[in-house]
Protein backbone atom coordinates (compact mmCIF):
# COMPACT_ATOMS: atom_id res chain seq x y z
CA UNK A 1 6.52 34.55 -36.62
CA UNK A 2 9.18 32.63 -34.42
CA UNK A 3 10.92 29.85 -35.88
CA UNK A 4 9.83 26.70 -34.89
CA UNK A 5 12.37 24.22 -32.93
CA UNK A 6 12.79 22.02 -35.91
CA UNK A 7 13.99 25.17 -37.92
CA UNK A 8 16.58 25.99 -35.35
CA UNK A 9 17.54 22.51 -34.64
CA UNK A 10 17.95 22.22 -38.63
CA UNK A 11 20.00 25.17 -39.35
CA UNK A 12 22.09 24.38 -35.60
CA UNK A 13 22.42 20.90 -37.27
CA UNK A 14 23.77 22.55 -40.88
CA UNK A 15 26.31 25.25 -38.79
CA UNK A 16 27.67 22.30 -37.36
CA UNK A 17 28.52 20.23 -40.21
CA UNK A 18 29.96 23.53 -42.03
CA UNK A 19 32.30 24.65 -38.94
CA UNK A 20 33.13 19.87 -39.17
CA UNK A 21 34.06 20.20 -43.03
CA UNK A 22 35.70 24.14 -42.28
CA UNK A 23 37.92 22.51 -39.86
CA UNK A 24 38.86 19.06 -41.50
CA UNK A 25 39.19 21.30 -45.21
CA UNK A 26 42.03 23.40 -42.59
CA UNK A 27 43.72 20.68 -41.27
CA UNK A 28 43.06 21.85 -37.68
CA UNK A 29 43.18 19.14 -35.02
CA UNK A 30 40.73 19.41 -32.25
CA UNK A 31 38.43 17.84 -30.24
CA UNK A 32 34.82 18.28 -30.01
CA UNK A 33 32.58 20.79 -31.68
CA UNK A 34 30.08 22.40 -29.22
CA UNK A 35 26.78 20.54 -29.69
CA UNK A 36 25.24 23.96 -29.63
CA UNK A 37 26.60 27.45 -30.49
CA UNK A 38 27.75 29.57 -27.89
CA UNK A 39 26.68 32.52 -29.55
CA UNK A 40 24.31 33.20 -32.42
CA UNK A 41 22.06 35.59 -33.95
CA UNK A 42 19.38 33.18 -35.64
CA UNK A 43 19.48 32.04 -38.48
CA UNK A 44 22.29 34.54 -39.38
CA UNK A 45 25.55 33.73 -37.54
CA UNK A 46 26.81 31.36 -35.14
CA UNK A 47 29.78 31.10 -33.55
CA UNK A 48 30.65 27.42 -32.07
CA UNK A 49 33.35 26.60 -29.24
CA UNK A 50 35.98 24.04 -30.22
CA UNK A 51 38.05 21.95 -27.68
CA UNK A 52 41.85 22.03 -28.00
CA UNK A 53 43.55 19.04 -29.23
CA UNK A 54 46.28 19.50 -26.83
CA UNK A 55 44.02 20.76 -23.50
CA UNK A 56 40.64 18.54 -23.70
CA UNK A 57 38.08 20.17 -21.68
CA UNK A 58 39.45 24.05 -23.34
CA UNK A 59 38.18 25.75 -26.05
CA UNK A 60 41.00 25.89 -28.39
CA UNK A 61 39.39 27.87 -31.10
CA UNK A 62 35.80 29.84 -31.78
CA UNK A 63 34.50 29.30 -35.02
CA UNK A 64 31.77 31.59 -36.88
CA UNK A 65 29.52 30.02 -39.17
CA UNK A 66 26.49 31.47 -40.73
CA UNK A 67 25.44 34.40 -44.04
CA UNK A 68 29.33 34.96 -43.35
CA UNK A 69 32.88 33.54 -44.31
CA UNK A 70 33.15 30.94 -41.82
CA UNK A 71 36.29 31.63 -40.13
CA UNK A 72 38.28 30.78 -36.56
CA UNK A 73 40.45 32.27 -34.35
CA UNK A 74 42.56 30.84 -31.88
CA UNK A 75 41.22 30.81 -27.83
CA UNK A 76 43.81 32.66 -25.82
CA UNK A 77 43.57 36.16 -23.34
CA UNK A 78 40.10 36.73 -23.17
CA UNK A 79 37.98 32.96 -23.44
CA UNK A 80 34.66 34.60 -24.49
CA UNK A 81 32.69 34.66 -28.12
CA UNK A 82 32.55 38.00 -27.89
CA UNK A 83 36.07 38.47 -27.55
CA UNK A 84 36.28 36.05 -31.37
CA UNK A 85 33.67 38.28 -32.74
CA UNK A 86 35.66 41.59 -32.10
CA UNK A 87 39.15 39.09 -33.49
CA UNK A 88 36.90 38.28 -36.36
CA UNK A 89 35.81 41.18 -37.13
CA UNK A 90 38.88 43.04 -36.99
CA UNK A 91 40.97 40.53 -39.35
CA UNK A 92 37.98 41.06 -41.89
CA UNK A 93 38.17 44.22 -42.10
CA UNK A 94 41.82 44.36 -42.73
CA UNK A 95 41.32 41.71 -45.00
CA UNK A 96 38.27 44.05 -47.01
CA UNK A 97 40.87 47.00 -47.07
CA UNK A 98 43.40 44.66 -49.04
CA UNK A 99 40.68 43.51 -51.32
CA UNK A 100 39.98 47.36 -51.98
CA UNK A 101 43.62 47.71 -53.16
CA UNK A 102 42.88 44.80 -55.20
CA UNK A 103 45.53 42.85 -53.50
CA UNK A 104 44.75 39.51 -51.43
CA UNK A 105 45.75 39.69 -47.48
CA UNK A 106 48.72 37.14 -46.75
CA UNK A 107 46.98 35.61 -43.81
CA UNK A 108 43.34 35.00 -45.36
CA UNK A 109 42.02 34.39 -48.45
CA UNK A 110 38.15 35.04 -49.86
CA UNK A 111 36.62 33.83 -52.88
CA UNK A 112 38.04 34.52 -56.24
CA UNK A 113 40.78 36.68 -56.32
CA UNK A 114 39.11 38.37 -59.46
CA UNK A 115 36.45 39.39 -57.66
CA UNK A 116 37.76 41.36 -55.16
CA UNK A 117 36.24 44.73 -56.39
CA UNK A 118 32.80 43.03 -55.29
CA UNK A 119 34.01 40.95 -52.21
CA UNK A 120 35.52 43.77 -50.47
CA UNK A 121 32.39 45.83 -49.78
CA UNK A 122 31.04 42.91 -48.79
CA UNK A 123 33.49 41.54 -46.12
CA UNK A 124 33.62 45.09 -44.99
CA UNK A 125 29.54 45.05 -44.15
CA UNK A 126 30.01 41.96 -42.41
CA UNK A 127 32.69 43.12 -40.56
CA UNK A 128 30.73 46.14 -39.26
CA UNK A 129 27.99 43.94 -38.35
CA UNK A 130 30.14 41.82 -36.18
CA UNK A 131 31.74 44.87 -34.70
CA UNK A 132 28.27 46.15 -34.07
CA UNK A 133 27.61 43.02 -31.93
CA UNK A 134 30.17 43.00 -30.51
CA UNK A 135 30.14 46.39 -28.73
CA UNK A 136 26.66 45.82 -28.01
CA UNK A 137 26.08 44.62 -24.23
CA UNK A 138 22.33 43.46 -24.98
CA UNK A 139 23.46 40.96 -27.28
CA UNK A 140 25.17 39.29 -24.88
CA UNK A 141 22.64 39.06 -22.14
C-alpha cells in the first residue's frame, strides 16, 4: 500500500529536524534547509539542499538523512544530489575500511569506537546502497 501524505509529510517533517539538530550539533553556519528533500528514496533516505551562509540563494552543502549516518558534504564542481550521494558514499566506504582495521578514520567518526567490528559491515552496506543509486539513471528521473 502507498503511504499516505500525512506519512510522508511526517517523516519529511522528522528528516528535517534531524539534518536542523545535525547541523547546529556541527557548528555549520548556513541558511535555509530545503523545505523538501531534493532527493529521497521513501521513507529510507533523504538528502536535503542547504543554502550557503556566505552565497544566499546557493546550496552550500547536501545533507543525507534517513536509516543512514546523517552526513554532509560540501556543494562545489558538480551542484547535483547525485553528485553528494556518489561523495557520500565514497567517504563511507573509506571510512568502513578503517573501521575493518579497527582504527577510526581522521575525518569522520561513527558510533562507538568499540564497536567498530559491527559498524563497519554496516557503513559498508550503506555505502553500496548509495553507490547503487547513484549509478542508477532511473532513480533520478
Amino acid at each position: 500500500m502507498p503511504p499516505s501524505a500525512k506519512e510522508e509529510e511526517d517523516w519529511h517533517a522528522a528528516m528535517r529536524e534531524r539534518v536542523a539538530e545535525y547541523l547546529q550539533r556541527n557548528g555549520i553556519a548556513h541558511g535555509a534547509i530545503g523545505e523538501m528533500p531534493a532527493w529521497e528514496v521513501f521513507p529510507v533516505v533523504s538528502v536535503w539542499a542547504i543554502e550557503s551562509g556566505r552565497a544566499p540563494g546557493w546550496v552550500g552543502w547536501w545533507v543525507i538523512a534517513g536509516d543512514c549516518p546523517t552526513d554532509y558534504v560540501s556543494c562545489t564542481g558538480d551542484r547535483t544530489p547525485r553528485s553528494a550521494i556518489e561523495q557520500i558514499s565514497a567517504r563511507w566506504r573509506d571510512v568502513a575500511k578503517a573501521l575493518g582495521r579497527g582504527a577510526q578514520h581522521p575525518d569522520f567518526s561513527v558510533g562507538n569506537p568499540e564497536n567498530a567490528s559491527e559498524l563497519g559491515p554496516l557503513l559498508a552496506a550503506r555505502s553500496e546502497i548509495l553507490r547503487q543509486y547513484a549509478i542508477d539513471d532511473n532513480a533520478w528521473n
